[in-house]
PDB file of N, CA and C in Angstrom:
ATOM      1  N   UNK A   1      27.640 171.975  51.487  1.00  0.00           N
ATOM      2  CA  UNK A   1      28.769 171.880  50.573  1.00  0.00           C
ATOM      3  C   UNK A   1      28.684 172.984  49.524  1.00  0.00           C
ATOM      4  N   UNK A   2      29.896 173.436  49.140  1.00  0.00           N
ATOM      5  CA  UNK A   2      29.940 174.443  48.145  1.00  0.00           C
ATOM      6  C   UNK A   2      30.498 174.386  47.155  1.00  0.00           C
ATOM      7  N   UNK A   3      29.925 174.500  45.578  1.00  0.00           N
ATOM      8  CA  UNK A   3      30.266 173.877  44.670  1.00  0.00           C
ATOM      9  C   UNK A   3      31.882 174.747  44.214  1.00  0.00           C
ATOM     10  N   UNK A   4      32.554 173.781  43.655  1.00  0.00           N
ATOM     11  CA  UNK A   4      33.745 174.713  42.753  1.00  0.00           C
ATOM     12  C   UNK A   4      33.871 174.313  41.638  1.00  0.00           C
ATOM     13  N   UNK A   5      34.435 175.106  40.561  1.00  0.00           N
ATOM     14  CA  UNK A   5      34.290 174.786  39.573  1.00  0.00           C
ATOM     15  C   UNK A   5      35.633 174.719  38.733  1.00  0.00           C
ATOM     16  N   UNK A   6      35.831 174.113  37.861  1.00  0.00           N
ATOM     17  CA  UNK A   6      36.837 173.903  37.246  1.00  0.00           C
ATOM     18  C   UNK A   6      37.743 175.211  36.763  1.00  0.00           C
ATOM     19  N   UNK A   7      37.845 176.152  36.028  1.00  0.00           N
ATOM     20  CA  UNK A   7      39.051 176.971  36.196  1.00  0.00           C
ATOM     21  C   UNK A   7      38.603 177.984  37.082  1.00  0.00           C
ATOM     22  N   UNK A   8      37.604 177.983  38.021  1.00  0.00           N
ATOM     23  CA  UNK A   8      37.444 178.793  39.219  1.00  0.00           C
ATOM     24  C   UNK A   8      37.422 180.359  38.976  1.00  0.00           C
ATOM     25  N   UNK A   9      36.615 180.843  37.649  1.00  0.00           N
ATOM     26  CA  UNK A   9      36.714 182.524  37.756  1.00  0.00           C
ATOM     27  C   UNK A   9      37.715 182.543  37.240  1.00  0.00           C
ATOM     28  N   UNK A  10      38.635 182.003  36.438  1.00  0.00           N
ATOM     29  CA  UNK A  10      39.880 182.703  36.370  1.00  0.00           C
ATOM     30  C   UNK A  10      39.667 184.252  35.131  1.00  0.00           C
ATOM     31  N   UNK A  11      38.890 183.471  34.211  1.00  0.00           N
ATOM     32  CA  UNK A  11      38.609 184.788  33.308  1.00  0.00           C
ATOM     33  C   UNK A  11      37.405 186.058  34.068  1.00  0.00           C
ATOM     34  N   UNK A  12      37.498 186.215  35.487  1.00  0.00           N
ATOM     35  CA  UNK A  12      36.558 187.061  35.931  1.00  0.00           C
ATOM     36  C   UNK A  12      37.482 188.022  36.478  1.00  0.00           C
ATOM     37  N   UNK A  13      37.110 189.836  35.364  1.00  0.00           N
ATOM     38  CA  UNK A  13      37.627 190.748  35.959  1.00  0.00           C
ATOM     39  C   UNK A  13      37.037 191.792  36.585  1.00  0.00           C
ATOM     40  N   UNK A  14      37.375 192.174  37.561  1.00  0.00           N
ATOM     41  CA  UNK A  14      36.512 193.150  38.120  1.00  0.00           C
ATOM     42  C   UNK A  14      37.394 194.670  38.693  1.00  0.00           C
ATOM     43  N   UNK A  15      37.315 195.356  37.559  1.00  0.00           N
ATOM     44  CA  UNK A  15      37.524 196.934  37.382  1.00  0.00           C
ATOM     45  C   UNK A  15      36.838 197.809  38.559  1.00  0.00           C
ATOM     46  N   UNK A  16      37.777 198.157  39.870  1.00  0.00           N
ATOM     47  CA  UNK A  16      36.741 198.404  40.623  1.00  0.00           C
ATOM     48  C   UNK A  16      37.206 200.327  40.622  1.00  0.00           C
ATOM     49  N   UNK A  17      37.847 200.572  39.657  1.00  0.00           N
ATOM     50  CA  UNK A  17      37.582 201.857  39.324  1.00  0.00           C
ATOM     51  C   UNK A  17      36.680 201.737  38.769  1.00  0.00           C
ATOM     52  N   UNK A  18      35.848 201.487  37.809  1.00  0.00           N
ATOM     53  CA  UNK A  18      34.908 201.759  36.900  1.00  0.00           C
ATOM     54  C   UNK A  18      33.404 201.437  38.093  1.00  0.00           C
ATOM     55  N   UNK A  19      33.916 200.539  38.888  1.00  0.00           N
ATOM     56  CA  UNK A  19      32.336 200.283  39.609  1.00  0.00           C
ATOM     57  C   UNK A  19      31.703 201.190  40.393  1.00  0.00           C
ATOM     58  N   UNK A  20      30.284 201.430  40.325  1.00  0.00           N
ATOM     59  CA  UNK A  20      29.400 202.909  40.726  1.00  0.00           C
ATOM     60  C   UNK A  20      28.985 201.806  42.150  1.00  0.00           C
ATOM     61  N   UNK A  21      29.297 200.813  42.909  1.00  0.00           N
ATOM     62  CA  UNK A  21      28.845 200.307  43.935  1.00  0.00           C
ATOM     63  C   UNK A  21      27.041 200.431  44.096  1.00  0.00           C
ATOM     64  N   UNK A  22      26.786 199.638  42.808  1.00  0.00           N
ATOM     65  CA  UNK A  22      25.060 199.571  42.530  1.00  0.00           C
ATOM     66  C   UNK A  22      24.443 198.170  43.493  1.00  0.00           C
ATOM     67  N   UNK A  23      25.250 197.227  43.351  1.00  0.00           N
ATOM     68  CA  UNK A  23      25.026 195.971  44.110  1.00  0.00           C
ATOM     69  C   UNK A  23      24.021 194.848  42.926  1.00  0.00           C
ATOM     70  N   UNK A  24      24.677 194.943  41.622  1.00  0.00           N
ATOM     71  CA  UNK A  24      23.666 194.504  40.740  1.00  0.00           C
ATOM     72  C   UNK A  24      24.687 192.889  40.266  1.00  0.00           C
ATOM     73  N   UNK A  25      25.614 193.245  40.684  1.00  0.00           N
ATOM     74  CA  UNK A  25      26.444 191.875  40.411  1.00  0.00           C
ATOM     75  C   UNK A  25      26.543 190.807  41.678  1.00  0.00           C
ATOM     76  N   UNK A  26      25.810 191.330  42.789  1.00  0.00           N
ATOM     77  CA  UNK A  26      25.806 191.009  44.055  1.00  0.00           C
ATOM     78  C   UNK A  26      24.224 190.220  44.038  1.00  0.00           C
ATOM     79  N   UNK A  27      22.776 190.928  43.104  1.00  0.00           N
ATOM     80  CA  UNK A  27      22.142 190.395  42.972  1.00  0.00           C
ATOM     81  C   UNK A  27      21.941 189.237  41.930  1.00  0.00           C
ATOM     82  N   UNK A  28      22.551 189.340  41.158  1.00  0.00           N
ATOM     83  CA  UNK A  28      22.681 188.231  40.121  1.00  0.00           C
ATOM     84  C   UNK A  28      23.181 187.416  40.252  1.00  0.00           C
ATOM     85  N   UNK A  29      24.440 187.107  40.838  1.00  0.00           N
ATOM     86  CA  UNK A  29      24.986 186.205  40.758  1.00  0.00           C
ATOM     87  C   UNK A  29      24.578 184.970  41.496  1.00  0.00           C
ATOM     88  N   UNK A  30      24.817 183.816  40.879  1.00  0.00           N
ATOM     89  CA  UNK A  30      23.548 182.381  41.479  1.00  0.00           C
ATOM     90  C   UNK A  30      24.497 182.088  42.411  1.00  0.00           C
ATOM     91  N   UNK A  31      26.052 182.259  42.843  1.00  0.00           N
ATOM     92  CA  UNK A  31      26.933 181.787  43.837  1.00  0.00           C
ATOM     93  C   UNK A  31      27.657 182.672  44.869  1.00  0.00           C
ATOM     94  N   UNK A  32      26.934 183.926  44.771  1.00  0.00           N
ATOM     95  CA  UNK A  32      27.874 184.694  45.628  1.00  0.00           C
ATOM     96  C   UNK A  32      29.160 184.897  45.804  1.00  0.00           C
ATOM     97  N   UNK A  33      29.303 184.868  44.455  1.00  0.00           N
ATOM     98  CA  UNK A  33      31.126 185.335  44.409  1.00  0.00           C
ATOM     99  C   UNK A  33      31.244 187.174  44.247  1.00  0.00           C
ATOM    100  N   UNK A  34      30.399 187.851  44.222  1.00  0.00           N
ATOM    101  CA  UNK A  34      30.805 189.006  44.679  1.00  0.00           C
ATOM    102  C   UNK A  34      29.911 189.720  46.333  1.00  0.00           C
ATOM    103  N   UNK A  35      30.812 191.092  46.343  1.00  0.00           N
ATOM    104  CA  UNK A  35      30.007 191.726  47.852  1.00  0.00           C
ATOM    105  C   UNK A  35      30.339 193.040  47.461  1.00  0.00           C
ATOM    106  N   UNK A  36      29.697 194.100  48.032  1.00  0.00           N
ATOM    107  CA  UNK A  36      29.806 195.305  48.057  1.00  0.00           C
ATOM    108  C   UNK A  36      30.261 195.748  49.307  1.00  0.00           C
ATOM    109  N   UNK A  37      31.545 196.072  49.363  1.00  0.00           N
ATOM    110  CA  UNK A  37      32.200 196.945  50.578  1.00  0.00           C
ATOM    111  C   UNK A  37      32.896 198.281  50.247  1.00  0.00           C
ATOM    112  N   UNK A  38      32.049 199.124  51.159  1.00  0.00           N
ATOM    113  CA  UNK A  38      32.887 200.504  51.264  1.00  0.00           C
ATOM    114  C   UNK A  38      32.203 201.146  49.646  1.00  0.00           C
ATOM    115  N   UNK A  39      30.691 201.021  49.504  1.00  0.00           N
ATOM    116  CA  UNK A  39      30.687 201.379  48.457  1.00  0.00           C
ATOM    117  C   UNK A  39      31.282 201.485  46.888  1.00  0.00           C
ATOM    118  N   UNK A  40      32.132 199.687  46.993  1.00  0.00           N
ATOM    119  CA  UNK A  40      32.363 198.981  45.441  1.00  0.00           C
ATOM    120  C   UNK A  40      32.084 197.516  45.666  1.00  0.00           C
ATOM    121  N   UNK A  41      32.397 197.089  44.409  1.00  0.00           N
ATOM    122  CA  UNK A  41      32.024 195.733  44.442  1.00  0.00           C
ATOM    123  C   UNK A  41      33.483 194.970  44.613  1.00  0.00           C
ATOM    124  N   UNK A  42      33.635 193.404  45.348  1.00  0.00           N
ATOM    125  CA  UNK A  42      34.570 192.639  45.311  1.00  0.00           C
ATOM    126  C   UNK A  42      34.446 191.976  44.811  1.00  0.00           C
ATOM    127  N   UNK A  43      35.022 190.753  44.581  1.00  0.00           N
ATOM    128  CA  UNK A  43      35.130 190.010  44.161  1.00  0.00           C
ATOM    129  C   UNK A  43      35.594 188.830  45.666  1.00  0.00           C
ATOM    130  N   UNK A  44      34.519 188.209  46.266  1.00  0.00           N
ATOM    131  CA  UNK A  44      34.934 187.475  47.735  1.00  0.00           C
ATOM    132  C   UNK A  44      35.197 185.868  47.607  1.00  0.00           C
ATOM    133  N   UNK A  45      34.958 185.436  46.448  1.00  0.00           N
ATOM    134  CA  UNK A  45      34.372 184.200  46.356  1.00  0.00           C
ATOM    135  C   UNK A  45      34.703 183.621  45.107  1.00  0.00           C
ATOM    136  N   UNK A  46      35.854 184.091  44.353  1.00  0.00           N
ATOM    137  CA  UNK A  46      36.244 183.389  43.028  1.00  0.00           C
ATOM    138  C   UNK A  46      36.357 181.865  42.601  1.00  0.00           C
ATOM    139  N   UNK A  47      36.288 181.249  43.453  1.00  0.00           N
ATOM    140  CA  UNK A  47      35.864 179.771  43.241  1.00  0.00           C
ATOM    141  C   UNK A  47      35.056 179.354  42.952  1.00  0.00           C
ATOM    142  N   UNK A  48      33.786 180.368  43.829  1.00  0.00           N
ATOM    143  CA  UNK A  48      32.298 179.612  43.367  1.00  0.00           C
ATOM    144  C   UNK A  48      31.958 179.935  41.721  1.00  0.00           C
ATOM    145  N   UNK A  49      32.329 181.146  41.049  1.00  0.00           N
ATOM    146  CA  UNK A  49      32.463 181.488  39.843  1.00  0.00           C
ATOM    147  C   UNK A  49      32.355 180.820  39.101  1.00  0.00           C
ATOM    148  N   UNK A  50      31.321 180.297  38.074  1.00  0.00           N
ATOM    149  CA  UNK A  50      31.168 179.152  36.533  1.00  0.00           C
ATOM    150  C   UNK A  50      31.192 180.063  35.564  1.00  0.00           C
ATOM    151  N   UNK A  51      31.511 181.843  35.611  1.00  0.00           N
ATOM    152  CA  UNK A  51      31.453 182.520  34.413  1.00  0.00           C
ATOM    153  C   UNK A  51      30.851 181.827  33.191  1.00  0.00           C
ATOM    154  N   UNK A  52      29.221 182.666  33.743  1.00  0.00           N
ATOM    155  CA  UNK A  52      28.165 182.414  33.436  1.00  0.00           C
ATOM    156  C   UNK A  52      27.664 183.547  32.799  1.00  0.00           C
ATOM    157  N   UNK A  53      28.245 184.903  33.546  1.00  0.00           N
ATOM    158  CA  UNK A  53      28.031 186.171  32.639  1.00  0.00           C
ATOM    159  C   UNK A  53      27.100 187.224  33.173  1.00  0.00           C
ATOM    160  N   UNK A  54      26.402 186.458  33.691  1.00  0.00           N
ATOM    161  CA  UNK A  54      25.258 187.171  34.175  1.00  0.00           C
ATOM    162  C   UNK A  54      25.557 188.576  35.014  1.00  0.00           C
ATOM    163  N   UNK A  55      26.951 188.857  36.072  1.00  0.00           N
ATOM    164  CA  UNK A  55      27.115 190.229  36.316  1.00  0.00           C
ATOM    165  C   UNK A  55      28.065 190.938  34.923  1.00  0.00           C
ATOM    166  N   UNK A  56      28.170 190.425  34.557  1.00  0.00           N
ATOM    167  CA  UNK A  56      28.692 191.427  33.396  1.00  0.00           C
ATOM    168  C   UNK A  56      28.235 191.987  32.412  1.00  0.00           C
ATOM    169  N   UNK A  57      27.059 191.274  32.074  1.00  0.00           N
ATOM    170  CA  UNK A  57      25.429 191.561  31.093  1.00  0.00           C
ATOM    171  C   UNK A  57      24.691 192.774  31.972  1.00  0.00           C
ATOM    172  N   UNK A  58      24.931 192.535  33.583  1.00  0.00           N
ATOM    173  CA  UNK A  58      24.004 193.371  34.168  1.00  0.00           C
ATOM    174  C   UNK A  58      24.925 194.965  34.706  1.00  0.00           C
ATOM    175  N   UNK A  59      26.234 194.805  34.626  1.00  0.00           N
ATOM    176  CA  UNK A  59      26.686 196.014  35.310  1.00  0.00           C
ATOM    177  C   UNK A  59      26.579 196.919  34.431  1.00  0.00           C
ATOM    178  N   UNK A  60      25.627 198.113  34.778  1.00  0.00           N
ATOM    179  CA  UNK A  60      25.684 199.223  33.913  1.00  0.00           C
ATOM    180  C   UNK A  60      26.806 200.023  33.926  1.00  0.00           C
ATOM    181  N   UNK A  61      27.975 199.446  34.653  1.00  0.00           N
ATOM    182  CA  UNK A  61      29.079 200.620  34.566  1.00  0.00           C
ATOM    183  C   UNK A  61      30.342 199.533  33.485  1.00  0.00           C
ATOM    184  N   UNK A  62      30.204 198.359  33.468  1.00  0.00           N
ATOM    185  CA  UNK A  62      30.999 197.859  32.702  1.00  0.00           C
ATOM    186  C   UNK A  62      32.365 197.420  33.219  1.00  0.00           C
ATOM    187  N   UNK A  63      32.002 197.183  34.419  1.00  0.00           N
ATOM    188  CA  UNK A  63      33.232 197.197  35.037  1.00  0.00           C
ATOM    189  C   UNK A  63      33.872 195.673  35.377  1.00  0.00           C
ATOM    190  N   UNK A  64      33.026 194.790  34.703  1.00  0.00           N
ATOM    191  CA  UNK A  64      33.096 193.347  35.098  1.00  0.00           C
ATOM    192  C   UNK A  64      32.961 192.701  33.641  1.00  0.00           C
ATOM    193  N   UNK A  65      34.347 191.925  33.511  1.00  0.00           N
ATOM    194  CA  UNK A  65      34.402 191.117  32.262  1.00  0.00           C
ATOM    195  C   UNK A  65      34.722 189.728  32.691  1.00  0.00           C
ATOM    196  N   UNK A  66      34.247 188.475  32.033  1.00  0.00           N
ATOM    197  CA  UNK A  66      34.269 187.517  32.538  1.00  0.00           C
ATOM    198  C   UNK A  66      34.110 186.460  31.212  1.00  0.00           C
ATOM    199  N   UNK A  67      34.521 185.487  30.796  1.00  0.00           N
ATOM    200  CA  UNK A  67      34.709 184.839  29.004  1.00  0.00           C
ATOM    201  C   UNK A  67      33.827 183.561  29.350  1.00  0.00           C
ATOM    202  N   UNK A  68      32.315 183.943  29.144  1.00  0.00           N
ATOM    203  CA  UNK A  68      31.233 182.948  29.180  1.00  0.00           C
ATOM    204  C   UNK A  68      31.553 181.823  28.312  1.00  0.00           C
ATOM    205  N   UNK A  69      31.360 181.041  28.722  1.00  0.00           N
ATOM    206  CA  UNK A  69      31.489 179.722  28.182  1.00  0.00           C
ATOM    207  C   UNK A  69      32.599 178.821  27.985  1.00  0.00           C
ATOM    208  N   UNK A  70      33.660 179.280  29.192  1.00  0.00           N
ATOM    209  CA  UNK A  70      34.710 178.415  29.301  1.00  0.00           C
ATOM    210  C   UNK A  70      34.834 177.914  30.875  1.00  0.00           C
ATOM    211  N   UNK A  71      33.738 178.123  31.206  1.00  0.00           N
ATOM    212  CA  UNK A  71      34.432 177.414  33.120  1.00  0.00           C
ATOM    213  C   UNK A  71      32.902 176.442  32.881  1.00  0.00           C
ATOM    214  N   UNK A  72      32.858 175.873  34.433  1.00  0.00           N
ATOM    215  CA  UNK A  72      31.801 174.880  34.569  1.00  0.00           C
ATOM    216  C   UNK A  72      30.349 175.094  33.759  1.00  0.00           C
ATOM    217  N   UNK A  73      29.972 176.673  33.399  1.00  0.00           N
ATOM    218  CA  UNK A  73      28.788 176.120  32.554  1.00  0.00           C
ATOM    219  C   UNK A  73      28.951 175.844  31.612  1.00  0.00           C
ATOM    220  N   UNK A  74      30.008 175.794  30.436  1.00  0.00           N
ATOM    221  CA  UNK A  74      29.898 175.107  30.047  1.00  0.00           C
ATOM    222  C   UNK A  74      29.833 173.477  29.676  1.00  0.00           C
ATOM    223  N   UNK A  75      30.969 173.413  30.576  1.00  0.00           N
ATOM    224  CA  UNK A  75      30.304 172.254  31.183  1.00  0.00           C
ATOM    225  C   UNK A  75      29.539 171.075  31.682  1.00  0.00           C
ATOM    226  N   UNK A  76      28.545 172.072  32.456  1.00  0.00           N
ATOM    227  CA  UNK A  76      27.039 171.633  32.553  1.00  0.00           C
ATOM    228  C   UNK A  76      26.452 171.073  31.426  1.00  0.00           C
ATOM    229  N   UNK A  77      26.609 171.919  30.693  1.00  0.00           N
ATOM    230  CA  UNK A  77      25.907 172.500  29.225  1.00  0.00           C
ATOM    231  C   UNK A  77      25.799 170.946  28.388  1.00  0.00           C
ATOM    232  N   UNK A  78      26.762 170.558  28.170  1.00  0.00           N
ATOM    233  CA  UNK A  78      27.887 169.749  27.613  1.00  0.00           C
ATOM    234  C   UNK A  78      27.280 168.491  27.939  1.00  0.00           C
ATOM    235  N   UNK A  79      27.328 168.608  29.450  1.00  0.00           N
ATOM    236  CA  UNK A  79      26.827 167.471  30.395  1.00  0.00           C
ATOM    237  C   UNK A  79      25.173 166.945  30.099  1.00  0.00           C
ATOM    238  N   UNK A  80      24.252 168.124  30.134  1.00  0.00           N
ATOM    239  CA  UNK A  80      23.186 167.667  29.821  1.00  0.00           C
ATOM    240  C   UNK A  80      22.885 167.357  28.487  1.00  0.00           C
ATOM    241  N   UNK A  81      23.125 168.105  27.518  1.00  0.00           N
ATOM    242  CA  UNK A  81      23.302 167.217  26.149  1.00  0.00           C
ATOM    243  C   UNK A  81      23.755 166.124  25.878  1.00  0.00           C
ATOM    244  N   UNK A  82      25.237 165.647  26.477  1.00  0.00           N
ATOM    245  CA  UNK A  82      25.738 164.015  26.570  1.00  0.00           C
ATOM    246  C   UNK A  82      25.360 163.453  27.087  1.00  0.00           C
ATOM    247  N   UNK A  83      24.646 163.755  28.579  1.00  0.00           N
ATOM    248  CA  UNK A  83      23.970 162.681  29.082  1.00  0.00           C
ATOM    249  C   UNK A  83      25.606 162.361  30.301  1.00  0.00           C
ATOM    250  N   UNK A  84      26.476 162.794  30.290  1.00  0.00           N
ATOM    251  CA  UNK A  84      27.823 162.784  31.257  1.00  0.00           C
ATOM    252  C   UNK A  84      28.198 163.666  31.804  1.00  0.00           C
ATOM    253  N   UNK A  85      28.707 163.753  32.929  1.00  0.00           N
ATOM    254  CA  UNK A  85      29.282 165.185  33.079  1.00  0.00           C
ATOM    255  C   UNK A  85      30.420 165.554  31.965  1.00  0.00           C
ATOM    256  N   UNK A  86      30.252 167.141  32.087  1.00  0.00           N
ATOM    257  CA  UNK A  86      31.120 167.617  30.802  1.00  0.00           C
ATOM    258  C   UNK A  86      32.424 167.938  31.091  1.00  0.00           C
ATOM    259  N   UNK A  87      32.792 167.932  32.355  1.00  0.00           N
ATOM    260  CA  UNK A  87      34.065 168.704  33.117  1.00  0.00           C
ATOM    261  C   UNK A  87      35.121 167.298  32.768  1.00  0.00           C
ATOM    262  N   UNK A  88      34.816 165.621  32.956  1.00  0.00           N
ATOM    263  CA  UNK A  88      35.740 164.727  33.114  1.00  0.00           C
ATOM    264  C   UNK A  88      35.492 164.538  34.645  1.00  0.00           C
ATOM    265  N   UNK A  89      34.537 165.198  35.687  1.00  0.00           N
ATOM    266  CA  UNK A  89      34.913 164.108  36.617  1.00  0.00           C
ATOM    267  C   UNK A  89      33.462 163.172  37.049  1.00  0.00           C
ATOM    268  N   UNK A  90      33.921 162.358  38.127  1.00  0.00           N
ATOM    269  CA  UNK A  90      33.005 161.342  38.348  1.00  0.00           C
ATOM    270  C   UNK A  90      31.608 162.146  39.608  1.00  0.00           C
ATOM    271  N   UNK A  91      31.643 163.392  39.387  1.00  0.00           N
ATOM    272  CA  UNK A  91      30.563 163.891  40.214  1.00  0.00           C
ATOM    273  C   UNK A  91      30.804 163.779  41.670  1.00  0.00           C
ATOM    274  N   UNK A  92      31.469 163.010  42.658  1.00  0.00           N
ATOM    275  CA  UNK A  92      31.534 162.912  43.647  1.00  0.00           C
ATOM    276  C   UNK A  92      32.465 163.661  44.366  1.00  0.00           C
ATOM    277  N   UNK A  93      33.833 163.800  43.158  1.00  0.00           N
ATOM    278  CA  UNK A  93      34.723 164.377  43.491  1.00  0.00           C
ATOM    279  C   UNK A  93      35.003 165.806  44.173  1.00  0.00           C
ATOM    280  N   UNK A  94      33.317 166.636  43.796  1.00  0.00           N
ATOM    281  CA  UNK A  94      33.462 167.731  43.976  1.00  0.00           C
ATOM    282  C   UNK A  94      33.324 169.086  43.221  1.00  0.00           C
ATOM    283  N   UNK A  95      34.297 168.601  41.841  1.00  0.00           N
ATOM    284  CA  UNK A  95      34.852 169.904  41.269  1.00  0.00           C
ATOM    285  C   UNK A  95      33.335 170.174  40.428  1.00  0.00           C
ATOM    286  N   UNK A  96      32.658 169.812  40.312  1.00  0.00           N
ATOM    287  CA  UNK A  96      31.536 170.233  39.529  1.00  0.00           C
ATOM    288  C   UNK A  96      30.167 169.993  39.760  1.00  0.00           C
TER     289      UNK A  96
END
């Protein structure tokens, strides 16, 4: 099963003029929402996305913006401090 997350990447941009096709957002990322084809990066997988930040901290070309702390990790976040999930659902459902 593959997790999705509540606004699904929507704040994830990916400038693929600016990208030098390093493959550093391809290693970071914990869900495989990007790939490198044809020497740039995509974007293949915007669902799995919790814009978390982590390729956008790491692209040295700057080509990836993404607004940490508004999709499922925060969330999470939320969740383990309350002791509930943080999204509103009942966990089974899926979305988180």
């Amino acid at each position: 099963m593959r997790l999705r997350y509540i606004l699904a990447g929507r704040s994830l941009i990916l400038d693929s003029g600016r990208c030098v096709g390093c493959g550093l957002c391809v290693d970071v990322c914990p869900h495989a929402v990007f790939a490198v084809d044809v020497g740039k990066a995509a974007v293949v997988d915007r669902e799995a996305c919790m814009e978390c930040g982590a390729c956008m901290r790491n692209c040295p070309a700057g080509a990836i913006e993404v607004r940490t702390g508004e999709g499922c990790a925060a969330s999470v976040i939320k969740g383990l401090l309350t002791g509930k999930p943080g999204c509103g659902c009942d966990g089974d459902s899926g979305c988180c």
